[in-house]
PDB file of N, CA and C in Angstrom:
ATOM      1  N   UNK A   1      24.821 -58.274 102.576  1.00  0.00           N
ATOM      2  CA  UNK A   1      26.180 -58.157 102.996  1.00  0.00           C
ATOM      3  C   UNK A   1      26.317 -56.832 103.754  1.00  0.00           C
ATOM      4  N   UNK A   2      27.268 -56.592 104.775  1.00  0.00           N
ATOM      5  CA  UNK A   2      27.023 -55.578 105.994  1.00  0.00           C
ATOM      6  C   UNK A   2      28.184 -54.797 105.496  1.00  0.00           C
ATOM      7  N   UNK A   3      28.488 -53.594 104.901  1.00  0.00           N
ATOM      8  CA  UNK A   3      29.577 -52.585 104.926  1.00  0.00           C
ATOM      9  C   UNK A   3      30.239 -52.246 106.424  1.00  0.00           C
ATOM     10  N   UNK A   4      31.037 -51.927 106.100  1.00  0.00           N
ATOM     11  CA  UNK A   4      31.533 -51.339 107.271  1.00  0.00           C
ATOM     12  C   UNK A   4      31.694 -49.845 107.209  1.00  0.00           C
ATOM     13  N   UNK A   5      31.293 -49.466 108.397  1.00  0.00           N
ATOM     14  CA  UNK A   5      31.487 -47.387 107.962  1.00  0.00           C
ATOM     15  C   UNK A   5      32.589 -47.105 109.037  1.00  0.00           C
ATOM     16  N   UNK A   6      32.864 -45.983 108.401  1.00  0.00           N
ATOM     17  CA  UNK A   6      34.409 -45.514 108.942  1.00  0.00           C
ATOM     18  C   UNK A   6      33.948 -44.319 109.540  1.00  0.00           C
ATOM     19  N   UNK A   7      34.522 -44.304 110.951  1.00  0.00           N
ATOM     20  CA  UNK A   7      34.314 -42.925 111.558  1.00  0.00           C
ATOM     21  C   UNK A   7      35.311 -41.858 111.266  1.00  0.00           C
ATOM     22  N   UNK A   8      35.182 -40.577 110.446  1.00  0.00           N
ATOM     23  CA  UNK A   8      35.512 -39.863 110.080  1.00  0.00           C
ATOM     24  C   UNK A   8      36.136 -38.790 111.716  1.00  0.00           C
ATOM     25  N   UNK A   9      37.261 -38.181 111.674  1.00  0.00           N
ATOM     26  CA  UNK A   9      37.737 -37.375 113.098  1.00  0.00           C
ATOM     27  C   UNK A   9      38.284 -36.096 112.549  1.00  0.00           C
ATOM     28  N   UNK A  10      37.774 -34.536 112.956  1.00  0.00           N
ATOM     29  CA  UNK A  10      38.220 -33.523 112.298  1.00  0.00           C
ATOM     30  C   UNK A  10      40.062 -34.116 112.857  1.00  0.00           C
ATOM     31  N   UNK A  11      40.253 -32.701 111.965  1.00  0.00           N
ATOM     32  CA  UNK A  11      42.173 -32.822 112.485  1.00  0.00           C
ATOM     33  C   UNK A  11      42.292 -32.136 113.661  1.00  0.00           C
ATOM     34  N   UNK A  12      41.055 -30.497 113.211  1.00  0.00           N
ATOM     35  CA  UNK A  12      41.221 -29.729 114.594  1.00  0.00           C
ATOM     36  C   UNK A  12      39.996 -29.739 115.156  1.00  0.00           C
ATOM     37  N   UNK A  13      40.408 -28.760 116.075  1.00  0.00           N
ATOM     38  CA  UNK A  13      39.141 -28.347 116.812  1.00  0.00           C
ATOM     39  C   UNK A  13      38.468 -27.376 116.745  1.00  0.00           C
ATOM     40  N   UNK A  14      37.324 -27.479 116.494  1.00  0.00           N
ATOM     41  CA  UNK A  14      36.609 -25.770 115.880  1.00  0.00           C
ATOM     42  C   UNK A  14      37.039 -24.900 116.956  1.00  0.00           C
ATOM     43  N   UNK A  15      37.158 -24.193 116.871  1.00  0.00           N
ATOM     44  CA  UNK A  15      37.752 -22.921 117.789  1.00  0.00           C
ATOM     45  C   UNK A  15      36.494 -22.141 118.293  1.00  0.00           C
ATOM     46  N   UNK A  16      36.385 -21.695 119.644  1.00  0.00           N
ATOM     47  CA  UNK A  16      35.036 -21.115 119.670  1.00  0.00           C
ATOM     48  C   UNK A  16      34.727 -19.694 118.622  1.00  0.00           C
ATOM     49  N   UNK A  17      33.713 -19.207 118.863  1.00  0.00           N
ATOM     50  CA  UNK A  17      33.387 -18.230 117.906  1.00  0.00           C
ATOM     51  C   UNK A  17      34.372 -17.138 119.075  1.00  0.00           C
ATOM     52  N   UNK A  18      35.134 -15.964 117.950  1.00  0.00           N
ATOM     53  CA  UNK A  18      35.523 -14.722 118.637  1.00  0.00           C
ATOM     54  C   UNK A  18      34.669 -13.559 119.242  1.00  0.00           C
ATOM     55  N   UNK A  19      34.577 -12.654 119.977  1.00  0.00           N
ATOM     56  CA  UNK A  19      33.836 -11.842 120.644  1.00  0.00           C
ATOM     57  C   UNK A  19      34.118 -10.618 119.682  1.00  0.00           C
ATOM     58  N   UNK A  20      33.450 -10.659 119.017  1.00  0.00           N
ATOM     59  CA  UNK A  20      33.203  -9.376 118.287  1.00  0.00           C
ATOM     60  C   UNK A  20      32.493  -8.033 118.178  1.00  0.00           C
ATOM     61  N   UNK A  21      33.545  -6.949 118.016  1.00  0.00           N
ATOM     62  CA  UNK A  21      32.515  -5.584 118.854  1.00  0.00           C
ATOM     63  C   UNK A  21      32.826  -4.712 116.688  1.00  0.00           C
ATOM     64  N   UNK A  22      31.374  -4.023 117.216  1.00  0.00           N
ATOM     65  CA  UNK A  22      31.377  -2.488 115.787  1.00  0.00           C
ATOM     66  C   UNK A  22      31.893  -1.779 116.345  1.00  0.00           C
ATOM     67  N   UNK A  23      32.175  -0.816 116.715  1.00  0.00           N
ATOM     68  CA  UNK A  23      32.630   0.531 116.456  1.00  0.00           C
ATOM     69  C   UNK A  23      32.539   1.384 115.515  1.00  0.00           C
ATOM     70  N   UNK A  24      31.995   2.656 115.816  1.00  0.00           N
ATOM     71  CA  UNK A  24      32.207   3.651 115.288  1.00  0.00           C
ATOM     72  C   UNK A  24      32.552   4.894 115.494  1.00  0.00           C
ATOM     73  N   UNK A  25      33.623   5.232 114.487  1.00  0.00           N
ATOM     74  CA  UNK A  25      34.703   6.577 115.372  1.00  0.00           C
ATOM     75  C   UNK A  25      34.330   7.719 113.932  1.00  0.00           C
ATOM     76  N   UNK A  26      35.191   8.507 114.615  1.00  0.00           N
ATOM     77  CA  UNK A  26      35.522   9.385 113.628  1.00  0.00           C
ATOM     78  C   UNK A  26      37.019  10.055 112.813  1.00  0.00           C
ATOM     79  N   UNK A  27      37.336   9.955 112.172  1.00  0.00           N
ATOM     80  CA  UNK A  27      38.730   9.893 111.695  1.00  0.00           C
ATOM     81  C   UNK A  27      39.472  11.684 111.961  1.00  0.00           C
ATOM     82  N   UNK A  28      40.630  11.702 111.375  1.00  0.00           N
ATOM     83  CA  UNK A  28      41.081  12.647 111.454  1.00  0.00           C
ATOM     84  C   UNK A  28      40.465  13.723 110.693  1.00  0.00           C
ATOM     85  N   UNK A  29      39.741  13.676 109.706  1.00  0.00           N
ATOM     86  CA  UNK A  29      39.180  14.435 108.308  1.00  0.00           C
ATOM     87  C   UNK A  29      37.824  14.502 108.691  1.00  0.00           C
ATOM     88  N   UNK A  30      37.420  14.122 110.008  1.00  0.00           N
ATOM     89  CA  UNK A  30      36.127  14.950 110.537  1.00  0.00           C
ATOM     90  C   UNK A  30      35.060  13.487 109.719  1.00  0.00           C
ATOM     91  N   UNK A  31      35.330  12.296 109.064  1.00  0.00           N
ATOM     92  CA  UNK A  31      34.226  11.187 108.710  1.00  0.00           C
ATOM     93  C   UNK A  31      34.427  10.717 109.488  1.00  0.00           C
ATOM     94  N   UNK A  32      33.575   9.701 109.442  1.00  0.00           N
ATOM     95  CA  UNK A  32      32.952   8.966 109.919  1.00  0.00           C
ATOM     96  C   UNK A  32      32.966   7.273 109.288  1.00  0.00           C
ATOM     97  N   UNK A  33      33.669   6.197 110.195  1.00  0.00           N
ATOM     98  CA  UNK A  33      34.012   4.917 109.745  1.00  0.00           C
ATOM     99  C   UNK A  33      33.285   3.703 110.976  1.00  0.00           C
ATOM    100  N   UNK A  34      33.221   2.589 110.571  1.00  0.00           N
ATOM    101  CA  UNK A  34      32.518   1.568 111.386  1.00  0.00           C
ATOM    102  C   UNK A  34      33.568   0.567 110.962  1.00  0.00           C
ATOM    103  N   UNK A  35      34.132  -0.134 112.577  1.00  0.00           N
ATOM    104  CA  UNK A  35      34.943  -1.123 111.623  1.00  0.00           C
ATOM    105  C   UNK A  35      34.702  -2.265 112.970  1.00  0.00           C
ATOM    106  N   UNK A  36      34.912  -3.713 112.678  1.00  0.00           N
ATOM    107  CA  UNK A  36      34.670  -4.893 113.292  1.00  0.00           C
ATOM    108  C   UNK A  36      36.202  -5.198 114.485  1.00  0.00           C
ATOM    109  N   UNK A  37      35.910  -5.147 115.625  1.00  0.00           N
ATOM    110  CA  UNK A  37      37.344  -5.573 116.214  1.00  0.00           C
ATOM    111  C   UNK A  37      37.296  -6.854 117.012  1.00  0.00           C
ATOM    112  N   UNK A  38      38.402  -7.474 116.992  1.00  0.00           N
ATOM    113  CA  UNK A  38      38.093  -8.982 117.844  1.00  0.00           C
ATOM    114  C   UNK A  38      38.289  -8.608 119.366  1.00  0.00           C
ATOM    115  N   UNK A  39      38.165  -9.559 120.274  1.00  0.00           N
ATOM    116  CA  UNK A  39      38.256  -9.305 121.957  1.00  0.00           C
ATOM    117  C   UNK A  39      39.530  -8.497 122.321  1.00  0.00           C
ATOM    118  N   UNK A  40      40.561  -8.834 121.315  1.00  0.00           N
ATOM    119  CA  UNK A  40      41.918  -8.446 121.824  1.00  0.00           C
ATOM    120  C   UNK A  40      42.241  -6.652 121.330  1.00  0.00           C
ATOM    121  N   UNK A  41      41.268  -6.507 121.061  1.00  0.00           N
ATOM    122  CA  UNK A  41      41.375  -4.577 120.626  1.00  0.00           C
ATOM    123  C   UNK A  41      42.168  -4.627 118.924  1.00  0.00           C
ATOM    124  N   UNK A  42      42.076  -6.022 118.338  1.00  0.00           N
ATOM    125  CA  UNK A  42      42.462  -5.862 117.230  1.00  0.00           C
ATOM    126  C   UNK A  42      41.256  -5.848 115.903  1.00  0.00           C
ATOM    127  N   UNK A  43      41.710  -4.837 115.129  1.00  0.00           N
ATOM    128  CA  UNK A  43      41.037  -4.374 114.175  1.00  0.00           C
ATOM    129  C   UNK A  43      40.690  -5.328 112.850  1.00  0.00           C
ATOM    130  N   UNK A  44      39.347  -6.041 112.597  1.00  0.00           N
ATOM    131  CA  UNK A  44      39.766  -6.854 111.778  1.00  0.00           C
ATOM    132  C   UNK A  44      39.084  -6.136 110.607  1.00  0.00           C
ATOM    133  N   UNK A  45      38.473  -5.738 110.007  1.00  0.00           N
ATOM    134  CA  UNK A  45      37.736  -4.712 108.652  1.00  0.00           C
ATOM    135  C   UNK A  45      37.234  -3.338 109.416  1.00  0.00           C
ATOM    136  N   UNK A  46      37.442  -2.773 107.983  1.00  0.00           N
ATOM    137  CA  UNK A  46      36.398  -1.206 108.734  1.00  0.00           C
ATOM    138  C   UNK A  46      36.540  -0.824 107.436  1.00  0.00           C
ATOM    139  N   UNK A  47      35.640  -0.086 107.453  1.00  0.00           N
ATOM    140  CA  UNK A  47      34.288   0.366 106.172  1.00  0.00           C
ATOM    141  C   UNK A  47      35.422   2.290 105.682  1.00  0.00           C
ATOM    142  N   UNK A  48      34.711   1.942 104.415  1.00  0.00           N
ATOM    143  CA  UNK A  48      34.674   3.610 103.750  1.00  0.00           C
ATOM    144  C   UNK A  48      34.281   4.709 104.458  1.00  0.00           C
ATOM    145  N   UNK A  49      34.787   5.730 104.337  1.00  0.00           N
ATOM    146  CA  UNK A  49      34.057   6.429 105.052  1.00  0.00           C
ATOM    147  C   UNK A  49      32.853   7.438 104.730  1.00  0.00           C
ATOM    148  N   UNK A  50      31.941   7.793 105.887  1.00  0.00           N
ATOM    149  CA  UNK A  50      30.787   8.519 105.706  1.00  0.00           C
ATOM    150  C   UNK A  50      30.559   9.831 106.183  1.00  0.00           C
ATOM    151  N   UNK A  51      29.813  10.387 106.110  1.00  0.00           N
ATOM    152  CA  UNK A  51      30.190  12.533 106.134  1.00  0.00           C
ATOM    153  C   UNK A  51      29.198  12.300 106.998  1.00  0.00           C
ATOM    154  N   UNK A  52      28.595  11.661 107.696  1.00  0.00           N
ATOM    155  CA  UNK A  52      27.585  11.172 108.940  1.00  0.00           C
ATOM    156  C   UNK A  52      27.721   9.923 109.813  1.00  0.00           C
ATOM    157  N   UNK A  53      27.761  10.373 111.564  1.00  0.00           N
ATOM    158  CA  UNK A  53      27.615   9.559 111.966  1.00  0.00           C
ATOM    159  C   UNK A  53      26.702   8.205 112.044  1.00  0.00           C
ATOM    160  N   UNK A  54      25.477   8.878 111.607  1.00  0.00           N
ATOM    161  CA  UNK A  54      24.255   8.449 111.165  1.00  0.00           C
ATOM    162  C   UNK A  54      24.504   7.209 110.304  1.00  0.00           C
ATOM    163  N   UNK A  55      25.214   7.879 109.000  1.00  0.00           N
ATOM    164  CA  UNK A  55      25.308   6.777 108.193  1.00  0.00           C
ATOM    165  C   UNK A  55      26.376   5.813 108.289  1.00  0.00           C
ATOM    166  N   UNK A  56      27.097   5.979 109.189  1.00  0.00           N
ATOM    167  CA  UNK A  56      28.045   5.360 109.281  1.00  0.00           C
ATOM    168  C   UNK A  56      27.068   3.503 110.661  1.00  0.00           C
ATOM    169  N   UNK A  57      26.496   4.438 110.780  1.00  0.00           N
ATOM    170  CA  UNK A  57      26.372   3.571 112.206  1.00  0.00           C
ATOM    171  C   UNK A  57      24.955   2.615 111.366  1.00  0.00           C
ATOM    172  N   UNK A  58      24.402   3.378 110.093  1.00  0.00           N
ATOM    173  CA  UNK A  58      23.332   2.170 109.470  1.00  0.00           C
ATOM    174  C   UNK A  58      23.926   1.584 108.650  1.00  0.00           C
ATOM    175  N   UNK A  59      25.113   2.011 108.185  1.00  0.00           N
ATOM    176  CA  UNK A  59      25.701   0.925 107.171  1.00  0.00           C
ATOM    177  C   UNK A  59      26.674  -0.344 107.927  1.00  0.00           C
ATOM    178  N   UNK A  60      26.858   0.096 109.146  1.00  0.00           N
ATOM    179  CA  UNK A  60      27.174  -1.146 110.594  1.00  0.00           C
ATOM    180  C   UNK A  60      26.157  -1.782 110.406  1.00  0.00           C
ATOM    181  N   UNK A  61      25.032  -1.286 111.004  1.00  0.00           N
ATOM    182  CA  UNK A  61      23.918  -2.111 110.778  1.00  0.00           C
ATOM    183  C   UNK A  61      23.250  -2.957 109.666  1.00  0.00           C
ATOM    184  N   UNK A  62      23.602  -3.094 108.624  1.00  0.00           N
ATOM    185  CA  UNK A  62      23.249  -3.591 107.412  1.00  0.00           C
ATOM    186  C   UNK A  62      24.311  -4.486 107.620  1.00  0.00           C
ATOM    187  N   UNK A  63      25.623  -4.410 107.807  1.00  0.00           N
ATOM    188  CA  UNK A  63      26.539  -5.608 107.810  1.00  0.00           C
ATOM    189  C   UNK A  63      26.216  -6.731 108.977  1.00  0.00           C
ATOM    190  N   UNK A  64      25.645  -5.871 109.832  1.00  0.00           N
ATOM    191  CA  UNK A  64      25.513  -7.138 111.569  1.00  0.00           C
ATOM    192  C   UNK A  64      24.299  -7.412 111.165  1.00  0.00           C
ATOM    193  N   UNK A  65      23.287  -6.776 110.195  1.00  0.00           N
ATOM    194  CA  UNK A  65      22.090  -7.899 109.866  1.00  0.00           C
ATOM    195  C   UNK A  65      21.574  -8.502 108.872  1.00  0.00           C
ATOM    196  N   UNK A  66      23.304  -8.667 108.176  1.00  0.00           N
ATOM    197  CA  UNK A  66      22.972  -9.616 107.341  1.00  0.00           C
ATOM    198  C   UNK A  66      24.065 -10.165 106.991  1.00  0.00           C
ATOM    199  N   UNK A  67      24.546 -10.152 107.843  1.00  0.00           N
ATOM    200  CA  UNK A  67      25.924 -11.303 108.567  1.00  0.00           C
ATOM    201  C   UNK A  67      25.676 -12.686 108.329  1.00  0.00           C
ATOM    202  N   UNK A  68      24.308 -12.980 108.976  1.00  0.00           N
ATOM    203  CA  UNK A  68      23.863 -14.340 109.252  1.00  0.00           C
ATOM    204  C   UNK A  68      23.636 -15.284 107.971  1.00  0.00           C
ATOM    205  N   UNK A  69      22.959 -14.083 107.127  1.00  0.00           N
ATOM    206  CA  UNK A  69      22.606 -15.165 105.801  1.00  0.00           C
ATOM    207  C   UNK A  69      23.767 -15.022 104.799  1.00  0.00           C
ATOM    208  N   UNK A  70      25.134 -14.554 105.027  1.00  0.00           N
ATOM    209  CA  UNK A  70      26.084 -14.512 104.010  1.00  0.00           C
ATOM    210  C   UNK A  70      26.309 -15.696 103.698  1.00  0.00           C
ATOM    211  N   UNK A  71      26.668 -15.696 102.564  1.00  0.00           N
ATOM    212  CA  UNK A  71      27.458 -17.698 102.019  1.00  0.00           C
ATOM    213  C   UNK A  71      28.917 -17.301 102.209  1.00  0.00           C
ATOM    214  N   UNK A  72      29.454 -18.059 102.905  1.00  0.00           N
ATOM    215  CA  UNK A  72      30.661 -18.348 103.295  1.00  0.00           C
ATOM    216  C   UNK A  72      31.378 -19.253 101.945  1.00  0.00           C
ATOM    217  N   UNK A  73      31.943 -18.330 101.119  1.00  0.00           N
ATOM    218  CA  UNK A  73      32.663 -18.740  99.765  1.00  0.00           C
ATOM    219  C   UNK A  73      34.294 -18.238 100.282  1.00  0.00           C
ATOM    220  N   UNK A  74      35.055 -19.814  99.811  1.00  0.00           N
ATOM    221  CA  UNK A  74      36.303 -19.475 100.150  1.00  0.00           C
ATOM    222  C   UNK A  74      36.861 -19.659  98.780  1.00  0.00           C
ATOM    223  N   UNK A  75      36.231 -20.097  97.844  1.00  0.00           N
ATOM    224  CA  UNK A  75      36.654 -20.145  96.373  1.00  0.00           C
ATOM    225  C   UNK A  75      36.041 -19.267  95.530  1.00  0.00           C
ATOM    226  N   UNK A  76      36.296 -18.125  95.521  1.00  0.00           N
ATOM    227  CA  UNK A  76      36.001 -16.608  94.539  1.00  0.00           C
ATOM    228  C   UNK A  76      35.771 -17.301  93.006  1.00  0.00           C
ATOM    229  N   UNK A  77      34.735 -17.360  92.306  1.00  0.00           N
ATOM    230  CA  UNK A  77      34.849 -17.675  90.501  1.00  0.00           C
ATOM    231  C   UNK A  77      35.774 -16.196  90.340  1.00  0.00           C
ATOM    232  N   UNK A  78      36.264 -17.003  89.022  1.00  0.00           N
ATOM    233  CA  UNK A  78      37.448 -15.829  88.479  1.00  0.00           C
ATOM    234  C   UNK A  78      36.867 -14.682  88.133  1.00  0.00           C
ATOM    235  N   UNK A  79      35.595 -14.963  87.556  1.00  0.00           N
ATOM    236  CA  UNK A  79      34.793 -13.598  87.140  1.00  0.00           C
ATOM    237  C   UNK A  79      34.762 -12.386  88.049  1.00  0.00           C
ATOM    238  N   UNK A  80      34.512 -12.922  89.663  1.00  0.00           N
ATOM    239  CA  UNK A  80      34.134 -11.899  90.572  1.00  0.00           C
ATOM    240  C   UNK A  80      35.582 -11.617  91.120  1.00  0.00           C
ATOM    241  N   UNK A  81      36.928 -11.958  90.888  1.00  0.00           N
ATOM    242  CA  UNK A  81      37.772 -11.697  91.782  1.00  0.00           C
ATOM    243  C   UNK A  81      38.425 -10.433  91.187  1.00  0.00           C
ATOM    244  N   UNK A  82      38.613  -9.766  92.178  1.00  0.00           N
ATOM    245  CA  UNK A  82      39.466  -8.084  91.865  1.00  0.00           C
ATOM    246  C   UNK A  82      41.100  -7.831  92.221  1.00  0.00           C
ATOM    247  N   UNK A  83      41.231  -7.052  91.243  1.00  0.00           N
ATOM    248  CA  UNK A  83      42.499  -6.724  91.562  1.00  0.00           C
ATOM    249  C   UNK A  83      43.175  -5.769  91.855  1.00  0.00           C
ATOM    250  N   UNK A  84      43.997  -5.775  92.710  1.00  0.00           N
ATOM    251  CA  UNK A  84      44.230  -4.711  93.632  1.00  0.00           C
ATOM    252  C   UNK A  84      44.720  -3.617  92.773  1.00  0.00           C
ATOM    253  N   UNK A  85      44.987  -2.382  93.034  1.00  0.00           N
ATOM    254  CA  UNK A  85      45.481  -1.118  92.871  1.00  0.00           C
ATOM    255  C   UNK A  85      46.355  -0.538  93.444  1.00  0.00           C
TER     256      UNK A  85
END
């Protein structure tokens, strides 16, 4: 007997990927921060800060190379979720 299969249709449309730049500046207090901005000059994360440019610009680097293998979890277990201050 022959099933019939149903063609499944997203709702949207994946959106292309955004153009994403690091940066790293230096703040008013003389550190040093790395933070992610989208095409439009808007700021989307940026990091703690560091008493070196140096370190500021390898701890960028540790996030852009290992970006790729993150697991994309949109459901936090309760164990790991924090609460703000």
């Amino acid at each position: 007997m022959a099933t019939a299969t149903r063609k499944v249709h997203a709702a949207h449309a994946v959106p292309e990927a955004a153009s994403l730049e690091f940066r790293i500046y230096r703040d008013n207090g003389g550190r040093y921060n790395w933070e992610i901005v989208d095409d439009g000059g808007e700021s989307l994360v940026h990091s703690s800060s560091f008493a070196s440019r140096d370190d500021a610009v390898r701890a960028a680097r540790h996030v852009y190379e290992g970006a790729c293998s993150a697991r994309f979890e949109l459901d936090v277990p309760k164990e790991r979720q924090t609460v703000a201050a």
